[in-house]
Protein backbone atom coordinates (compact mmCIF):
# COMPACT_ATOMS: atom_id res chain seq x y z
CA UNK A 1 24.49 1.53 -17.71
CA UNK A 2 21.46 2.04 -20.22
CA UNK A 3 19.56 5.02 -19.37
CA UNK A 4 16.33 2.71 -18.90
CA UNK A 5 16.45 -0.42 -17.60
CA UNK A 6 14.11 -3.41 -18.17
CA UNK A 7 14.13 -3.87 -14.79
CA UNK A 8 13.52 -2.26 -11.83
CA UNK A 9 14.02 -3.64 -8.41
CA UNK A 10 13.56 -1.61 -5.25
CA UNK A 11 14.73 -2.35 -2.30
CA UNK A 12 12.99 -0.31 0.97
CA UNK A 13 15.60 -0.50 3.84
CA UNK A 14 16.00 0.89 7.54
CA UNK A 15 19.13 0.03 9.85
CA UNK A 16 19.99 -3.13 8.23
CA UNK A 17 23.66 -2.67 8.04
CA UNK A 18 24.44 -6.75 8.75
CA UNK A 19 21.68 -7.83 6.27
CA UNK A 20 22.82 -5.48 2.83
CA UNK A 21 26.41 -7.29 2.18
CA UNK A 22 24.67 -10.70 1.55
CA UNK A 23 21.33 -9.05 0.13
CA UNK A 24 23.55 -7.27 -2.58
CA UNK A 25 25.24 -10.53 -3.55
CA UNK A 26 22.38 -12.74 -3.71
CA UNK A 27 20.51 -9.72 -6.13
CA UNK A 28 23.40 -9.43 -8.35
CA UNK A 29 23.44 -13.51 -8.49
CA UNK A 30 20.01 -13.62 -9.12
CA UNK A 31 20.35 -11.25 -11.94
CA UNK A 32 22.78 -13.04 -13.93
CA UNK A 33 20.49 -15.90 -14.28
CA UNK A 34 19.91 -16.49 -18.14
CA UNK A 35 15.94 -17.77 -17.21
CA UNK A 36 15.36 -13.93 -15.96
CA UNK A 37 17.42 -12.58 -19.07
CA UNK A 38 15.12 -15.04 -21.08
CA UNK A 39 11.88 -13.54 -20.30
CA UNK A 40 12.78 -10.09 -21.71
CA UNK A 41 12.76 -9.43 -25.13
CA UNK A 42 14.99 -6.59 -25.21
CA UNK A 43 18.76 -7.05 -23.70
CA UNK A 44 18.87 -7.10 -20.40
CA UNK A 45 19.38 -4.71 -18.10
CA UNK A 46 18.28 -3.62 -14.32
CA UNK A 47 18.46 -1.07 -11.98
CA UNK A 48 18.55 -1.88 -8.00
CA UNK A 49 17.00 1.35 -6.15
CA UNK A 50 17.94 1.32 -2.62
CA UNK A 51 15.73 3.27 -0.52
CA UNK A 52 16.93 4.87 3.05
CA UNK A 53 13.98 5.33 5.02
CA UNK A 54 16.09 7.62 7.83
CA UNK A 55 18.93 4.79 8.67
CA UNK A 56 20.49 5.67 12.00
CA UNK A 57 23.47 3.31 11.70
CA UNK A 58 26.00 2.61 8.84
CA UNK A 59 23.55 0.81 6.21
CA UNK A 60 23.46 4.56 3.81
CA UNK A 61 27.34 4.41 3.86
CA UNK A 62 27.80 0.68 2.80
CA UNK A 63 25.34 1.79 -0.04
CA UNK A 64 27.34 4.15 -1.40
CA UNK A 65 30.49 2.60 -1.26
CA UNK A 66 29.07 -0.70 -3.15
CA UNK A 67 27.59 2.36 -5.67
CA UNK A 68 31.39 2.86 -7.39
CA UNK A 69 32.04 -0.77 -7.82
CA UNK A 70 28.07 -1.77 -8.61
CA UNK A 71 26.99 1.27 -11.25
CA UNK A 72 23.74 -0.69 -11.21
CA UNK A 73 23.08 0.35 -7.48
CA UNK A 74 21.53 3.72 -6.87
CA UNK A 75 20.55 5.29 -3.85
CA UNK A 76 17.76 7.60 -2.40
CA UNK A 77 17.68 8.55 1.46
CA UNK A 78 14.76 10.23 2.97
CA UNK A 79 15.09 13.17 5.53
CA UNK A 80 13.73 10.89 8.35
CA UNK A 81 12.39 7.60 9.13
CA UNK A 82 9.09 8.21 6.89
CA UNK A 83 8.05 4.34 6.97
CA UNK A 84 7.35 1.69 4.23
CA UNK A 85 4.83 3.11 1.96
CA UNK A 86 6.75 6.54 2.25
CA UNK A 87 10.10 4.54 0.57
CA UNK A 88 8.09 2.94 -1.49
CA UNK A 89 6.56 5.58 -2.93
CA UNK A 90 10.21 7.35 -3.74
CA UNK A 91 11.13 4.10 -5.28
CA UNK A 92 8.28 4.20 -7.55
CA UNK A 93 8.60 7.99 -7.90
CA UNK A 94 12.40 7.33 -9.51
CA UNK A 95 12.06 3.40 -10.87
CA UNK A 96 12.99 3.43 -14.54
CA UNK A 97 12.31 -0.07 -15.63
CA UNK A 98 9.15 -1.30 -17.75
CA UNK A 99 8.76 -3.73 -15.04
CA UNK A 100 9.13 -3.27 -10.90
CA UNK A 101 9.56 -5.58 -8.31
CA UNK A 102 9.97 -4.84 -4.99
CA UNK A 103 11.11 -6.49 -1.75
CA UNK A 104 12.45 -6.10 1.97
CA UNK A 105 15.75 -6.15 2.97
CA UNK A 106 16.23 -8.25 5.50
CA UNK A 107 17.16 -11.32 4.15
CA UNK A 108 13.69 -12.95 4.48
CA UNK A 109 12.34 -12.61 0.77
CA UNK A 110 14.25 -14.86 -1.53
CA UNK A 111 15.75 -12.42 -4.73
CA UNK A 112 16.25 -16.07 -7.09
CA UNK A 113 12.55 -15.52 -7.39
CA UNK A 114 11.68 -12.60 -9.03
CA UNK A 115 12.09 -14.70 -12.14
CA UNK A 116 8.88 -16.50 -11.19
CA UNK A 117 7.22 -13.21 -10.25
CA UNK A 118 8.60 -11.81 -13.73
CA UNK A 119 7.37 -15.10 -15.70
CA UNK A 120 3.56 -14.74 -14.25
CA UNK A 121 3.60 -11.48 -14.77
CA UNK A 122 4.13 -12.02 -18.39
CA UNK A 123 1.30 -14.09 -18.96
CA UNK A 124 -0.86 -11.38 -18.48
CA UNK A 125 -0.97 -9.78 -14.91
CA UNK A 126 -0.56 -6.45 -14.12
CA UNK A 127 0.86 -7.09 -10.66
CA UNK A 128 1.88 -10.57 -8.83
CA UNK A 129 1.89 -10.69 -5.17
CA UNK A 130 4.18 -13.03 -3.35
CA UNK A 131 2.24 -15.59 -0.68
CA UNK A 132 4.65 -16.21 2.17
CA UNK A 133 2.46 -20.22 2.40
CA UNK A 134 5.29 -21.30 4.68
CA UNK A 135 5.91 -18.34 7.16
CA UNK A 136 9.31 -18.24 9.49
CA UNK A 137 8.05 -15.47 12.03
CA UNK A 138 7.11 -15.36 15.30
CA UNK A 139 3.53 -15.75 16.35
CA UNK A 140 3.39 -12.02 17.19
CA UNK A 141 3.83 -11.17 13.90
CA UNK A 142 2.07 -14.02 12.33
CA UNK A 143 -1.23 -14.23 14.20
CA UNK A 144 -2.38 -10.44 13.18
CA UNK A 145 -0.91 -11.04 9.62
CA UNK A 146 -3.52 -13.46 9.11
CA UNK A 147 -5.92 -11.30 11.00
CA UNK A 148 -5.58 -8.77 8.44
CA UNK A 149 -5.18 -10.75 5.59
CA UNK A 150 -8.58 -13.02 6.31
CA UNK A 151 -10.27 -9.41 7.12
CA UNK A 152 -8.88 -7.91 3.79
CA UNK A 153 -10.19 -10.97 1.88
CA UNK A 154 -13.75 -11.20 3.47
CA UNK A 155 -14.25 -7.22 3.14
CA UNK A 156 -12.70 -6.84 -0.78
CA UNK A 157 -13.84 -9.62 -2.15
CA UNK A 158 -9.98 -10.06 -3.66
CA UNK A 159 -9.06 -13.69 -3.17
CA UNK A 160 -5.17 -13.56 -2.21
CA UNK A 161 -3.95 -15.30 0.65
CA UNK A 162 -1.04 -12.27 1.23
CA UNK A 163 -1.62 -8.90 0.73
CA UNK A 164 1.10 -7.63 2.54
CA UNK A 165 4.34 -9.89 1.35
CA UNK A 166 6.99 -7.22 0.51
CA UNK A 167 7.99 -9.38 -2.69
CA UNK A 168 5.92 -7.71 -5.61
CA UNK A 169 6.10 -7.35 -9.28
CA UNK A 170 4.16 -4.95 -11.27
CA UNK A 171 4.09 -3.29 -14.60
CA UNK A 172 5.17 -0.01 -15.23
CA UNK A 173 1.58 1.29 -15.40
CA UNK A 174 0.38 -0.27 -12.14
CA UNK A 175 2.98 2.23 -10.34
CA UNK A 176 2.13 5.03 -12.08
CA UNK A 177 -1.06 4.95 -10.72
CA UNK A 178 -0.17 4.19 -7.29
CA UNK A 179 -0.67 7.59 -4.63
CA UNK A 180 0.32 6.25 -1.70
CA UNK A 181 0.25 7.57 1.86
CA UNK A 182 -0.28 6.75 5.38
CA UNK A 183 0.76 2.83 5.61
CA UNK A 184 -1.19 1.74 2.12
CA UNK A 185 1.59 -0.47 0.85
CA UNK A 186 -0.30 -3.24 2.57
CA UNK A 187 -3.04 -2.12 0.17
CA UNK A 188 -1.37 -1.74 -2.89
CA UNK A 189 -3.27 -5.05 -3.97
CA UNK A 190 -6.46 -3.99 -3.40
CA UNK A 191 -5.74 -0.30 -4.85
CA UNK A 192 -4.74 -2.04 -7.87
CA UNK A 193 -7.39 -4.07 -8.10
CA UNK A 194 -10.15 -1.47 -7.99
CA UNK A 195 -8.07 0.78 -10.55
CA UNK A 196 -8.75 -2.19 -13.42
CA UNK A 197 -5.78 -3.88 -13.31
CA UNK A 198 -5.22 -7.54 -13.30
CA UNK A 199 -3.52 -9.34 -9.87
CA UNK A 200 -2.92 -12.40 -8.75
CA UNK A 201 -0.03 -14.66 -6.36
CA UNK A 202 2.00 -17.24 -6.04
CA UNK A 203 3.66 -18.80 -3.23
CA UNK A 204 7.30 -17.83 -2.21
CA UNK A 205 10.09 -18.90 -0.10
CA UNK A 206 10.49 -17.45 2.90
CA UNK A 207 13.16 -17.32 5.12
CA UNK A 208 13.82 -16.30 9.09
CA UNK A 209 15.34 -13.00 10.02
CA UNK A 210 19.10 -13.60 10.43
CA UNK A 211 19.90 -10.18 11.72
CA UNK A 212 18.02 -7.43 14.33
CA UNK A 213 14.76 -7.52 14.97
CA UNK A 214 10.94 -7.50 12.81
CA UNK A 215 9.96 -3.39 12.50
CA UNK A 216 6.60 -4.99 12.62
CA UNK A 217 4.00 -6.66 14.38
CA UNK A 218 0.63 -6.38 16.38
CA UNK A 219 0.80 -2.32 17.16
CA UNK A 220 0.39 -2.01 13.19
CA UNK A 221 -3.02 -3.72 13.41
CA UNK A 222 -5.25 -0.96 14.18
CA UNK A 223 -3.55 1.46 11.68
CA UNK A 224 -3.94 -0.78 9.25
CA UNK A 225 -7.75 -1.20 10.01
CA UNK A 226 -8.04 2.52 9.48
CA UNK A 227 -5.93 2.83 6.38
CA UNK A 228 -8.23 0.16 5.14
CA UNK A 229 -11.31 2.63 5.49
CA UNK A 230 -8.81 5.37 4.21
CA UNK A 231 -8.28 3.07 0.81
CA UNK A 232 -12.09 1.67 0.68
CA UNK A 233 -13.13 5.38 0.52
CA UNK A 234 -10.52 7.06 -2.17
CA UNK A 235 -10.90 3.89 -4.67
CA UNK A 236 -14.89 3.75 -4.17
CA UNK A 237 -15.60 7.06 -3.62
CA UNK A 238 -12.80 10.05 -3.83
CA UNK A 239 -14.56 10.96 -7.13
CA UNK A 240 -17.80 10.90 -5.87
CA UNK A 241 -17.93 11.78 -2.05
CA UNK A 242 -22.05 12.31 -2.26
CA UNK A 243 -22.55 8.84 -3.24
CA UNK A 244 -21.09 7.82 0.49
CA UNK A 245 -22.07 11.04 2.64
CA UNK A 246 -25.25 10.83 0.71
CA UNK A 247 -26.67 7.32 1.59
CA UNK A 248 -25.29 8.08 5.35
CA UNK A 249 -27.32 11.07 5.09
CA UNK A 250 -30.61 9.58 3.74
CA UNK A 251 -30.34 6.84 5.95
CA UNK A 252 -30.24 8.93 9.10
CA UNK A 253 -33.18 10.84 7.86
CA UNK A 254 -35.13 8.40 7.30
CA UNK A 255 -34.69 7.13 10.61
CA UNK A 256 -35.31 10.71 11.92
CA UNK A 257 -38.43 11.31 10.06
CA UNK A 258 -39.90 7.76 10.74
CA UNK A 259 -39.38 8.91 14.71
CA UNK A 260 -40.98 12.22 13.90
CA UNK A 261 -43.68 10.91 12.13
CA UNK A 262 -44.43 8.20 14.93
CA UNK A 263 -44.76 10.62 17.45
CA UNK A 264 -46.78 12.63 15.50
CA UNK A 265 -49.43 10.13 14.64
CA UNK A 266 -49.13 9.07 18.25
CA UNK A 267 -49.94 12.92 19.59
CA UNK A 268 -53.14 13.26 16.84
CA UNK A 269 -54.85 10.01 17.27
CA UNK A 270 -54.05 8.56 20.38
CA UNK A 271 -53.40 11.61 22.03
CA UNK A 272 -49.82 10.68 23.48
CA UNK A 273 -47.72 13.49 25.16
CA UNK A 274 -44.86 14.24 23.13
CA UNK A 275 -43.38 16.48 25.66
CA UNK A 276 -40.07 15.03 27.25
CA UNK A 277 -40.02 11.99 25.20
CA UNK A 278 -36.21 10.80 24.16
CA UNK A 279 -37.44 9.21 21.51
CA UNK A 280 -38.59 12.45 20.36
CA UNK A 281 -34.98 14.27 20.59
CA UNK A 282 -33.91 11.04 18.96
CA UNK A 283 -35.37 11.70 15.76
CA UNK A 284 -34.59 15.26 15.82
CA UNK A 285 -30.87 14.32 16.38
CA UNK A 286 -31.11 12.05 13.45
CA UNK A 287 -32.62 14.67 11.22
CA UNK A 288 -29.91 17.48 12.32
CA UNK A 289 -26.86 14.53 11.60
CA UNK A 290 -28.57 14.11 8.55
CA UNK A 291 -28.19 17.64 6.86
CA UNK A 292 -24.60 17.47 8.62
CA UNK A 293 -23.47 14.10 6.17
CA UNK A 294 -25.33 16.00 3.15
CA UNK A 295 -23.59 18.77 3.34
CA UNK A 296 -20.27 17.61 4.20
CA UNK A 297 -20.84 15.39 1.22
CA UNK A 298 -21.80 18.51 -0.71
CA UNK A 299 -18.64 20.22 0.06
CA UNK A 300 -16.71 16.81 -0.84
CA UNK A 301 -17.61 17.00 -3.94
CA UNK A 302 -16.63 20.87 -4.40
CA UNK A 303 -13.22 20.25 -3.04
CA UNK A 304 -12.76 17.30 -5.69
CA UNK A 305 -13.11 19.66 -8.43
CA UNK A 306 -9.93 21.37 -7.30
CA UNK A 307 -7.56 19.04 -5.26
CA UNK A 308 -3.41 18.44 -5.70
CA UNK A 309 -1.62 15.82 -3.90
CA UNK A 310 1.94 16.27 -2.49
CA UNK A 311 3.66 13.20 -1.43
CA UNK A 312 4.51 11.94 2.00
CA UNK A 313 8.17 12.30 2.51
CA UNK A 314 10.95 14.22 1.82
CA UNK A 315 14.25 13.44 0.18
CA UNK A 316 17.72 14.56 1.46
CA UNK A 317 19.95 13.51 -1.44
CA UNK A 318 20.24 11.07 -4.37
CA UNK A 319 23.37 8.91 -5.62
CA UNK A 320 23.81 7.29 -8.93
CA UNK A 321 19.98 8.29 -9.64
CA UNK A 322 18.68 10.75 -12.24
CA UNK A 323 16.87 13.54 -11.28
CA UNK A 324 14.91 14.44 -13.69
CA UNK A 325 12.26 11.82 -12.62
């Protein structure tokens, strides 16, 4: 195999054991498809990252015995069952290819068409989003998907329809720019978005779960809300923490010092009693809360000047992967 590969794909996995025999087969027949070869200029080539997110049953083992007859395979397995954004992350961390695509591995996104995602990308995008239109799920899992899609949309302003289909392509530079952590892979859109870069979707196929059962469903709704606070303030205002403790800050005083000030001009020229009022204690709170967000945005913005990132997992062992990366 060439040391770098055109291509990229990464596939996240955890106890999937039935699902990976046919997943491998219908990748490798989707690669051999001349329209994919077609869109590259150079010959090519591709690299299929299988990522163990902390397996319990025998899906690591069928990896590596496919790796000897399948160079193409390669395989990274976590310490412990990290979660999605966690794999995906090592995937990026170790992807090769001037082009990534990503998807799950459980038989429900369709590999034959990551030559559509490829052939959008190339007409400009930076990353292209698959849009599950025509969903096989259960209603558990598909009435707080569109929850948090319609949210996502109305509070981003970034008109896709599915933020958080696990089919994905992106260009090299989109993942390089990518620090993900918590459960932000639902994000990545919107991450990439505010970083400059160009998205957009298309519909997909979508099939049903053939094997086991969804990892997902309405538990992840509320982490995702906060994640989505987590992402708004690190892509608006990591850089610049005052800017959002700052406007917190003068809003509360201004509140506080209206308060004040109305009780004041109450006490002087109507001669009010100001002893025991709550509205009184009110503005004082809103005064002390005040100083608090300014100088916790302050100290934000000292910390920025000296911060390092470490990522979110840990990895036992590598096959068939080079380590330099």
């Amino acid at each position: 195999m060439p040391s770098n590969p055109v291509l990229s794909l990464i596939v996240p996995f955890y106890n999937e054991e039935e699902s990976l025999p046919m997943l491998l087969d219908q990748i490798c027949q989707a690669m051999e498809e001349q329209e994919l070869h077609a869109l590259f200029e150079l010959p090519f080539t591709f690299e299929l990252l299988m990522i163990d997110d902390g397996s319990t049953d025998g899906s690591s083992g069928f990896i590596r015995k496919q790796i000897d007859r399948r160079p193409e395979v390669k395989l990274v397995s976590l310490q412990k069952n990290f979660g999605k954004t966690a794999a995906l992350a090592a995937g990026f961390r170790y992807a090769s290819g001037e082009v990534v695509v990503t998807l799950d591995a459980d038989l429900q996104d369709d590999p034959f068409t990551v030559k559509e995602l490829v052939a959008k990308l190339q007409e400009g995008y930076d990353l292209v989003s698959g849009w599950k239109r025509q969903r096989n799920d259960p209603l558990s899992k598909t009435i707080p998907s569109r929850i948090f899609n319609t949210t996502t949309r109305l509070l981003t302003g970034i008109e896709l329809h599915d933020f958080n289909c696990g089919l994905k392509a992106y260009r090299k530079k989109v993942v390089a720019s990518l620090d993900l952590h918590g459960e932000m892979h639902r994000y990545i859109p919107v991450l990439a978005e505010w970083n400059g870069f160009r998205v957009t979707e298309i519909p997909v196929k979508h099939n049903a779960r053939r094997f086991g059962r969804t990892k997902f469903g309405a538990s992840r709704v509320f982490p995702g809300l906060f994640d989505f606070f987590t992402v708004l303030f690190i892509t608006r205002y990591l850089r610049q923490p005052m800017h959002f403790f700052g406007m917190l800050s003068l809003i509360s005083f201004l509140a506080g010092f209206g308060i004040s000030l109305y009780v004041t001009i109450g006490k002087i020229f109507f001669n009010q009693a100001v002893v025991n009022r709550p509205i009184l204690f009110l503005g004082i709170l809103l005064i002390i809360v005040a100083v608090q967000f300014f100088s916790i945005g302050l100290l934000g913005e000292m910390l920025t000047r000296d911060t390092s990132s470490t990522p979110d997992y840990t990895v036992r062992e590598t096959v068939n992967v080079d380590e330099d990366r």
